[in-house]
Each structure stands twice: as structure tokens, then as C-alpha cells.
C-alpha atoms as a PDB file:
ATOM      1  CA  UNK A   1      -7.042 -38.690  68.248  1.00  0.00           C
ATOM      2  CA  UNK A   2      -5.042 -40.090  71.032  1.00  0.00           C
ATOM      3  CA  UNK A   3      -5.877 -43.438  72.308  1.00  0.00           C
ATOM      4  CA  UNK A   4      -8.085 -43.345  75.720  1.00  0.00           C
ATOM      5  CA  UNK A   5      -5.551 -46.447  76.736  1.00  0.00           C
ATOM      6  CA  UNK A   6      -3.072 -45.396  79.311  1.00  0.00           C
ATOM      7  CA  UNK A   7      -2.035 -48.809  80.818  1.00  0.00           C
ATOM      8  CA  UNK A   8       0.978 -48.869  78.472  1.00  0.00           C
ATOM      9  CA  UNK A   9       1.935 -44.525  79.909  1.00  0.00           C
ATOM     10  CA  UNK A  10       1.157 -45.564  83.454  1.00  0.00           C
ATOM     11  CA  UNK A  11       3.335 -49.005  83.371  1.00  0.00           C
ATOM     12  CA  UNK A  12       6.684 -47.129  82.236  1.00  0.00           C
ATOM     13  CA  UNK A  13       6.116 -44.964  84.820  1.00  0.00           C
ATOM     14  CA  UNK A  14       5.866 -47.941  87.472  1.00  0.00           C
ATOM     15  CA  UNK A  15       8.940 -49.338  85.674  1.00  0.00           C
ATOM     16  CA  UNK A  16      11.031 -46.394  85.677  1.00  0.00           C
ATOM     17  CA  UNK A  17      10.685 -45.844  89.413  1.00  0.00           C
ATOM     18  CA  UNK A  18      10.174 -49.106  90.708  1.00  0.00           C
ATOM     19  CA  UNK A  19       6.956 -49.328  91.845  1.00  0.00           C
ATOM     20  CA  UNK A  20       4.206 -51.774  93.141  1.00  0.00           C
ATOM     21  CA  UNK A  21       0.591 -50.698  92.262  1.00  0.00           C
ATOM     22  CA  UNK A  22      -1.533 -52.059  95.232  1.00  0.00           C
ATOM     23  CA  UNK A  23      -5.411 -50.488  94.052  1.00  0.00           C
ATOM     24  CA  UNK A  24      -6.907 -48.392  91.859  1.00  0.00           C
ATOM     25  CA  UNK A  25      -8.407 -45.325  93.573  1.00  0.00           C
ATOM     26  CA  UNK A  26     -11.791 -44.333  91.106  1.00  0.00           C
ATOM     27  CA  UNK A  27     -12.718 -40.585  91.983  1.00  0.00           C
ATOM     28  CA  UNK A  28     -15.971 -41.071  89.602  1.00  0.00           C
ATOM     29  CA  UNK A  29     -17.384 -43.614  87.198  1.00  0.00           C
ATOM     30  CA  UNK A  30     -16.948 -40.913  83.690  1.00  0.00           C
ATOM     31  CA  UNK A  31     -15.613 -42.850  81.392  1.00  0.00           C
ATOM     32  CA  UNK A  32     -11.818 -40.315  81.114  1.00  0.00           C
ATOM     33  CA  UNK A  33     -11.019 -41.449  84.587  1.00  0.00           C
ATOM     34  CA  UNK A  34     -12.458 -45.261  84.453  1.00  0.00           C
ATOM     35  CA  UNK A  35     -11.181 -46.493  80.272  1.00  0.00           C
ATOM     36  CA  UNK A  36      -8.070 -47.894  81.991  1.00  0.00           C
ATOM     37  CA  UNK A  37      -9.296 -49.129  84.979  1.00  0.00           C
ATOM     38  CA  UNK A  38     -10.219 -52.265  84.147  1.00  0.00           C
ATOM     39  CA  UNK A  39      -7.355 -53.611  81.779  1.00  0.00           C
ATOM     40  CA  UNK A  40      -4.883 -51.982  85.072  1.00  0.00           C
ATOM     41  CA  UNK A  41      -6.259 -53.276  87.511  1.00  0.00           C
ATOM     42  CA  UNK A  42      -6.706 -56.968  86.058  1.00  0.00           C
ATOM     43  CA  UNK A  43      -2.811 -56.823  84.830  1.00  0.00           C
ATOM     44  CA  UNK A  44      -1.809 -56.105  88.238  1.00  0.00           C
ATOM     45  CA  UNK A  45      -4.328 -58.338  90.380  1.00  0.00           C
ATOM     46  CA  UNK A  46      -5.010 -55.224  92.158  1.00  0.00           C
ATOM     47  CA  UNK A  47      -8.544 -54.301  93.449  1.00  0.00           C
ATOM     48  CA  UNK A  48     -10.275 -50.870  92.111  1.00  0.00           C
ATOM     49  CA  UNK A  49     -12.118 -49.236  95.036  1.00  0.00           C
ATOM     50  CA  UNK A  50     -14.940 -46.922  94.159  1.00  0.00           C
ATOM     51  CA  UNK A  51     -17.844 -45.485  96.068  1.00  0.00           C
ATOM     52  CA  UNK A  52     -20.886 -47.782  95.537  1.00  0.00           C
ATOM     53  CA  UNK A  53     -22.738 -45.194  93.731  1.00  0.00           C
ATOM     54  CA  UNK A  54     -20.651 -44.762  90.973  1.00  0.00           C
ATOM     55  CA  UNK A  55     -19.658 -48.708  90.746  1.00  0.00           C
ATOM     56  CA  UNK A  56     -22.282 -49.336  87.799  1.00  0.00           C
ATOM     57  CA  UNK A  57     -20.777 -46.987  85.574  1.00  0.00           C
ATOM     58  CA  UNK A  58     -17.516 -49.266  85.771  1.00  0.00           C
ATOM     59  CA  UNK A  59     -19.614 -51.940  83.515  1.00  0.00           C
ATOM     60  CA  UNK A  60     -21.942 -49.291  81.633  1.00  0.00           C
ATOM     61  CA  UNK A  61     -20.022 -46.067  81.346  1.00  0.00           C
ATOM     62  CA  UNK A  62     -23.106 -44.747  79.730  1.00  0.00           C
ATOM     63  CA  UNK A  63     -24.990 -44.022  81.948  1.00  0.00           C
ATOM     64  CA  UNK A  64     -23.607 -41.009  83.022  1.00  0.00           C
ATOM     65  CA  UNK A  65     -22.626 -39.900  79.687  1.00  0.00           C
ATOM     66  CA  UNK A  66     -25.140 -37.998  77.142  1.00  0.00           C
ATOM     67  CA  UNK A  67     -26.661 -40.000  74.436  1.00  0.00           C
ATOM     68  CA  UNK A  68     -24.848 -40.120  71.271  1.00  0.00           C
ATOM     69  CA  UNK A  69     -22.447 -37.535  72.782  1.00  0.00           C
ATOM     70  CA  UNK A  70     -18.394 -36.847  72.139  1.00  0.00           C
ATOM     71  CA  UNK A  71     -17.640 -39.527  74.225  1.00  0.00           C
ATOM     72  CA  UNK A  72     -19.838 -42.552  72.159  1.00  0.00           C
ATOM     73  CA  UNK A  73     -18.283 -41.084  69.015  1.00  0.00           C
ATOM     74  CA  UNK A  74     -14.506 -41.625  70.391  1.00  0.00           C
ATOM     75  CA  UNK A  75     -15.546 -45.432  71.590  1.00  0.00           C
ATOM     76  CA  UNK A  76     -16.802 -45.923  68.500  1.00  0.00           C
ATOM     77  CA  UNK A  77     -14.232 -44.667  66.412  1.00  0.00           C
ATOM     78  CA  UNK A  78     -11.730 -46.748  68.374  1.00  0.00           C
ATOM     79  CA  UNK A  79     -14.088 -49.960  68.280  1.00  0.00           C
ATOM     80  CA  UNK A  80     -15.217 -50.397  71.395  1.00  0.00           C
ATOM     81  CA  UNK A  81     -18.921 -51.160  72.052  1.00  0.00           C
ATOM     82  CA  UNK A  82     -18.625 -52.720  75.609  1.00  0.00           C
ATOM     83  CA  UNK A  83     -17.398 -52.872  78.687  1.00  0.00           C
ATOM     84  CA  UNK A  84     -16.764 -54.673  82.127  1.00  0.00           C
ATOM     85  CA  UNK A  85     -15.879 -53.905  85.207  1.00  0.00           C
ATOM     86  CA  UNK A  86     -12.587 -55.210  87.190  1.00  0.00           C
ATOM     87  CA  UNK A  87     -12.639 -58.709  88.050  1.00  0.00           C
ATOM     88  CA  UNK A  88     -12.062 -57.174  92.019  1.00  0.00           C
ATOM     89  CA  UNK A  89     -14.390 -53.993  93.150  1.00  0.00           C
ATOM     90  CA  UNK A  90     -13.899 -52.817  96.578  1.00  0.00           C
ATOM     91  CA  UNK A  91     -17.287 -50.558  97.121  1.00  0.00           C
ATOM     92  CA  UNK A  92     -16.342 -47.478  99.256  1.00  0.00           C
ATOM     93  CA  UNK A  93     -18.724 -45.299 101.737  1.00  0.00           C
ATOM     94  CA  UNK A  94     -18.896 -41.987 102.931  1.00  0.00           C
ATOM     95  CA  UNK A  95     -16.670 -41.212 105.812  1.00  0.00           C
ATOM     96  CA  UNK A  96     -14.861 -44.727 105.436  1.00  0.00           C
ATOM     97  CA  UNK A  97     -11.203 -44.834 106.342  1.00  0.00           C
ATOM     98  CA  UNK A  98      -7.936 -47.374 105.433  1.00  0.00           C
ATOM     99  CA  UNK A  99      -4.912 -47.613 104.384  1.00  0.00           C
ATOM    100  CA  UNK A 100      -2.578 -48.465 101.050  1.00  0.00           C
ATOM    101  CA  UNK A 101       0.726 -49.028 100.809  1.00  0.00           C
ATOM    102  CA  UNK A 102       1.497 -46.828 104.663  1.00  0.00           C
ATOM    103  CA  UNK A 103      -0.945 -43.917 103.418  1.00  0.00           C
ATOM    104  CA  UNK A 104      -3.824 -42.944 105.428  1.00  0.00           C
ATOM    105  CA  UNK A 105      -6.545 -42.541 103.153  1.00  0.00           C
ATOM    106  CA  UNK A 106     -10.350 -40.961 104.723  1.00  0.00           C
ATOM    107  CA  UNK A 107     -13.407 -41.270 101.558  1.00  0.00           C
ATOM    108  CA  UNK A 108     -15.950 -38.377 101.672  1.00  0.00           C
ATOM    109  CA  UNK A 109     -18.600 -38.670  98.895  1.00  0.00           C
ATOM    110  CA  UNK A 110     -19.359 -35.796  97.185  1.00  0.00           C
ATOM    111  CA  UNK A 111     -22.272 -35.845  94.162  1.00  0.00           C
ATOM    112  CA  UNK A 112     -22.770 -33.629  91.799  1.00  0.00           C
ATOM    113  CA  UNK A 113     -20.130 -34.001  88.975  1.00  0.00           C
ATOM    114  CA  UNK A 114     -21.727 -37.656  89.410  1.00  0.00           C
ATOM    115  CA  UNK A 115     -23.827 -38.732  92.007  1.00  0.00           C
ATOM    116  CA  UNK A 116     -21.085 -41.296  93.354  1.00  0.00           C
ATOM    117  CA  UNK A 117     -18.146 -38.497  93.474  1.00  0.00           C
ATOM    118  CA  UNK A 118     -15.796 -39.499  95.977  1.00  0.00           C
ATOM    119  CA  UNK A 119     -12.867 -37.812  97.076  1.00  0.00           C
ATOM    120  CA  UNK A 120      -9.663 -39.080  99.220  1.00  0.00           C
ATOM    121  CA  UNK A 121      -7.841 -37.071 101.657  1.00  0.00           C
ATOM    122  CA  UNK A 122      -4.252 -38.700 101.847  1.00  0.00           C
ATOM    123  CA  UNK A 123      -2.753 -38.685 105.452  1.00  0.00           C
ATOM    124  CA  UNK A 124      -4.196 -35.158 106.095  1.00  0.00           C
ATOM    125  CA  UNK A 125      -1.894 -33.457 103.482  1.00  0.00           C
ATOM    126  CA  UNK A 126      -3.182 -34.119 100.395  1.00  0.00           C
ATOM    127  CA  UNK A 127      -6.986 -34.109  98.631  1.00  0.00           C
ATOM    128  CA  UNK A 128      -7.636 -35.983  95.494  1.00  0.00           C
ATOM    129  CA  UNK A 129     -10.687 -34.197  94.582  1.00  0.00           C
ATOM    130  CA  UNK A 130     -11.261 -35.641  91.249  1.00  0.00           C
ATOM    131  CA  UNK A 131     -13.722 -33.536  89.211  1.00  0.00           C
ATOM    132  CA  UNK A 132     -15.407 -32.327  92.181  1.00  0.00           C
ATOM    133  CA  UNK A 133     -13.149 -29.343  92.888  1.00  0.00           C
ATOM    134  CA  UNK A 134     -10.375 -27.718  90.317  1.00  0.00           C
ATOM    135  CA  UNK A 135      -7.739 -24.656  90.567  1.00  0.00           C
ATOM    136  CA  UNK A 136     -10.390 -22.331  89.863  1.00  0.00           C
ATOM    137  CA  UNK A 137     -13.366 -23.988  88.967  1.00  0.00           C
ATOM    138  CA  UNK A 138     -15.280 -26.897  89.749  1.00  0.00           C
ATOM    139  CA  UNK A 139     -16.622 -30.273  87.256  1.00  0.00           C
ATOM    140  CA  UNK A 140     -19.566 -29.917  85.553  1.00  0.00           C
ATOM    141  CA  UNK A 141     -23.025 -30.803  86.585  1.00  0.00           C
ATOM    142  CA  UNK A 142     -24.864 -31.109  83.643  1.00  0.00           C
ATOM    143  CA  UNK A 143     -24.088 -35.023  82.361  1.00  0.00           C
ATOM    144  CA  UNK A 144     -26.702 -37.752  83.513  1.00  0.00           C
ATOM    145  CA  UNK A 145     -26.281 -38.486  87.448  1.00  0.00           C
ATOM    146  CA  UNK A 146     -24.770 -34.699  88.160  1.00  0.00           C
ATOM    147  CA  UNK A 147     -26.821 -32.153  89.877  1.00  0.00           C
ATOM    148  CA  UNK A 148     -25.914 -28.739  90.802  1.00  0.00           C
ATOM    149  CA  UNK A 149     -27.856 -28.202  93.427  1.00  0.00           C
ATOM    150  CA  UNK A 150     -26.084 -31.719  94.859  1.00  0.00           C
ATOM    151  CA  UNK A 151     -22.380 -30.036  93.984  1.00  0.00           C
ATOM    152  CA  UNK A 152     -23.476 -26.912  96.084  1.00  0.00           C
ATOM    153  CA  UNK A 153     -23.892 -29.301  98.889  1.00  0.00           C
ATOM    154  CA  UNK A 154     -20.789 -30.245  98.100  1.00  0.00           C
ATOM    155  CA  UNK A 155     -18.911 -27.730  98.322  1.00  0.00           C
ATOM    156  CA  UNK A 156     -20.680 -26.534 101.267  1.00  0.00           C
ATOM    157  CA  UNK A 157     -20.112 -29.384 103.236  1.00  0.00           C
ATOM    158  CA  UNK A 158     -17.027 -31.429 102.331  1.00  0.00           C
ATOM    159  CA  UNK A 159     -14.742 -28.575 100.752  1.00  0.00           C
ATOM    160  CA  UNK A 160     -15.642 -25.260 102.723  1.00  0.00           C
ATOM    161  CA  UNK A 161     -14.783 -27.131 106.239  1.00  0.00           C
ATOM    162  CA  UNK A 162     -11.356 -28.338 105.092  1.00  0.00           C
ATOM    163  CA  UNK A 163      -7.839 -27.038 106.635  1.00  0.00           C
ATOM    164  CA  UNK A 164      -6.660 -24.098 104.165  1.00  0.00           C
ATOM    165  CA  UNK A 165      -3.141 -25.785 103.738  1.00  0.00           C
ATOM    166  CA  UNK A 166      -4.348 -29.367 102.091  1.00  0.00           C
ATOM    167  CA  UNK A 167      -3.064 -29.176  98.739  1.00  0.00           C
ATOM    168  CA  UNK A 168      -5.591 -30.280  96.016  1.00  0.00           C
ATOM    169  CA  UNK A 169      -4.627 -32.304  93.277  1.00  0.00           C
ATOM    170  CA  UNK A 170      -7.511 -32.473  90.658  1.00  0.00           C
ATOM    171  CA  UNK A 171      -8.862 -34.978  87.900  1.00  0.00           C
ATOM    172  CA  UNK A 172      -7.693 -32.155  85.541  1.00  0.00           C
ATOM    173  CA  UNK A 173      -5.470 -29.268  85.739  1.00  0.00           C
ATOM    174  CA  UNK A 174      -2.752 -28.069  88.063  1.00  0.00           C
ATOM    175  CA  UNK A 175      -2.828 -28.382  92.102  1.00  0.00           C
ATOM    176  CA  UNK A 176      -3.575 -26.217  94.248  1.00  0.00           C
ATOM    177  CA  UNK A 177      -4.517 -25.471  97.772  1.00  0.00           C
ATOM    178  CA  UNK A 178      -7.840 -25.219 100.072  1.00  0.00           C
ATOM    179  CA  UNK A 179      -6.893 -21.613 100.861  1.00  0.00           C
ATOM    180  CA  UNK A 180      -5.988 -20.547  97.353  1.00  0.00           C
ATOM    181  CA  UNK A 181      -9.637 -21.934  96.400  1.00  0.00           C
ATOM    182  CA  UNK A 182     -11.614 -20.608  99.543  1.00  0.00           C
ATOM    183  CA  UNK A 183      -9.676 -16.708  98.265  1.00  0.00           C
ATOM    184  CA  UNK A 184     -10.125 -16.821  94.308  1.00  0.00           C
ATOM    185  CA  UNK A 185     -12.316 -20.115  93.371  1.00  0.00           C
ATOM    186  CA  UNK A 186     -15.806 -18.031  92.478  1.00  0.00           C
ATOM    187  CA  UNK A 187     -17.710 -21.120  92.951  1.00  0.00           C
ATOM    188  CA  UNK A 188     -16.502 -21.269  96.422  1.00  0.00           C
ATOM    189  CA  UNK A 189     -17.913 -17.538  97.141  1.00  0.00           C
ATOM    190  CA  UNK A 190     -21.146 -17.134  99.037  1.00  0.00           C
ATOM    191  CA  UNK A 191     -22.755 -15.515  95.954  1.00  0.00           C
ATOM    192  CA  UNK A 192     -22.763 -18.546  94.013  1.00  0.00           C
ATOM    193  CA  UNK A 193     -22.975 -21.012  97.037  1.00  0.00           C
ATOM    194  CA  UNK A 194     -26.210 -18.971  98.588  1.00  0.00           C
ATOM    195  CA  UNK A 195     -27.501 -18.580  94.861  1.00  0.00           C
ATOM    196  CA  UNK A 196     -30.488 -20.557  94.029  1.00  0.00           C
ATOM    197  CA  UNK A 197     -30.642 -23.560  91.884  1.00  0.00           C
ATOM    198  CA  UNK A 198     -31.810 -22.648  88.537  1.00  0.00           C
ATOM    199  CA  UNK A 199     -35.011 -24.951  86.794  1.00  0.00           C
ATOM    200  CA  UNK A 200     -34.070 -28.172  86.344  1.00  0.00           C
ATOM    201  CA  UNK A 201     -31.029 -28.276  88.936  1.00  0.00           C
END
């Protein structure tokens, strides 16, 4: 079992380049894209910015996790029972624009993986769509916060209107493009997007 620790993966990185990490952009408060936030962001004095929803989940990943689930039985096979958030959290809202390090960077929130999903479009060329939208699929909806119904919206609303040649890069899995999506992603077909919501969605 590998350790959920990246800082020391990420920091070789930053030294074999030459970089300056500035913030921490948080796509969703699950605790794969949020274990190394915290020790990351506090090495570097760098804020984490993350949309408000989602900012609880920093401190109390969870809450958005299932009971007793996969994810409890890693922490607790690695020791860790707690957790805290960055000691500076830059809430984020829908439609909110700024920019890091020269990049123009536009938040559009997007629930239904969680209900704080947020993605970033990066100076019109590039969407970090964290769980919300992968190269043929999308992130689940089932965990504690997620909705389907909400995703739908989603993808309805924030993905379906965007310019065919933004290339996607995902929480998980290879990038890809709005067009190659809109063509082949079968969650982005009106069957599934008119469908209704099952019980419980």
C-alpha cells in the first residue's frame, strides 16, 4: 500500500525544474485530492483556495466519505485519526476570477461528485475538471455530499456550453478535449442527460 503522502513526489518535481509553488488549487474536499494539502501548503507558506462548500472537508475529510469505508481503513492502517486544515484557506465562489503566477484562472462550481466541486478554466485553454468530468466518464455520485441529479446539472450547464477545443485535464486519467467528450463521453449524450433521476438521486 503506497503512502497517500505526496509532498516528498511533488517537491522533486519543484526541484528538478525550478519552480515556485504560489497556491494550492483544491478541485474537491475527497480525501485522494486533499491528504497532501495541508502538510504542502504549510511547507511552502502558500494559501490553498477551495470553493467554500467543500472547505469543511479540509478539517473532516469524513464527511464526504462512507462510514467505515476503503478510505477509513487506509487512514487507519497508516495511523492517522485526524486532521486539519491549512493554516491559510482562500474560500472560492462560483464565477470568481484571478490570477497565479501570470495565469488567468475563472472558478465555476460544479456539485455532484461533491457538493463543493469546483473546476478552473486556465487562460481559456485549459479545464481542470477534477472529478467532475473524465476522458470518458464522469466521478461518481454516490459518496455523502454527491448527487446525481446535481452532476446532471452539471454537465448541463458548466460542461455542455464550453468551446470544443479546451483540453481537459482530469483528477484521474488521461486529458482530453471538450469536443472529444461532447462526440464519445455517454454521459454527455442527451439520453443520459434527459434521463430521469433514479429514487434516491
Amino acid at each position: 500500500m503506497a503512502n497517500p503522502n505526496l509532498v516528498s513526489e511533488i517537491k522533486s518535481v519543484i526541484n528538478k525544474f525550478n519552480l515556485k509553488p504560489v497556491a494550492v488549487l483544491v478541485t474537491h474536499g475527497h480525501l485522494d485530492h486533499t491528504f497532501s494539502v495541508q502538510p504542502f501548503a504549510n511547507e511552502y507558506k502558500i494559501p490553498a483556495l477551495i470553493h467554500a462548500t467543500d472547505r469543511k472537508l479540509l478539517a473532516d475529510p469524513y464527511k464526504a466519505l462512507t462510514p467505515g469505508g476503503e478510505s477509513s481503513q487506509i487512514m487507519a492502517a497508516f495511523g492517522v485519526t485526524k486532521f486539519e486544515e491549512p493554516e491559510e484557506v482562500r474560500e472560492l465562489r462560483d464565477g470568481e476570477s484571478f490570477q497565479i503566477a501570470g495565469f488567468d484562472i475563472q472558478v465555476s462550481h460544479a456539485p455532484g461528485h461533491t457538493a463543493g466541486s469546483a473546476m478552473f478554466t486556465v487562460n481559456d485553454e485549459f479545464l481542470i475538471s477534477g472529478d467532475v468530468l473524465f476522458a470518458g466518464a464522469i466521478g461518481r455520485t454516490d459518496l455523502p455530499t454527491g448527487s446525481a441529479s446535481a452532476m446532471r446539472n452539471s454537465l448541463i450547464s458548466k460542461i455542455l456550453p464550453l468551446n470544443d477545443e479546451l483540453i481537459v485535464l482530469p483528477g484521474h486519467g488521461p486529458q482530453t478535449t471538450i469536443g472529444r467528450e461532447r462526440r464519445a463521453n455517454p454521459y454527455l449524450q442527451e439520453n443520459f442527460l434527459q434521463s430521469k433521476p433514479e429514487r434516491g438521486e
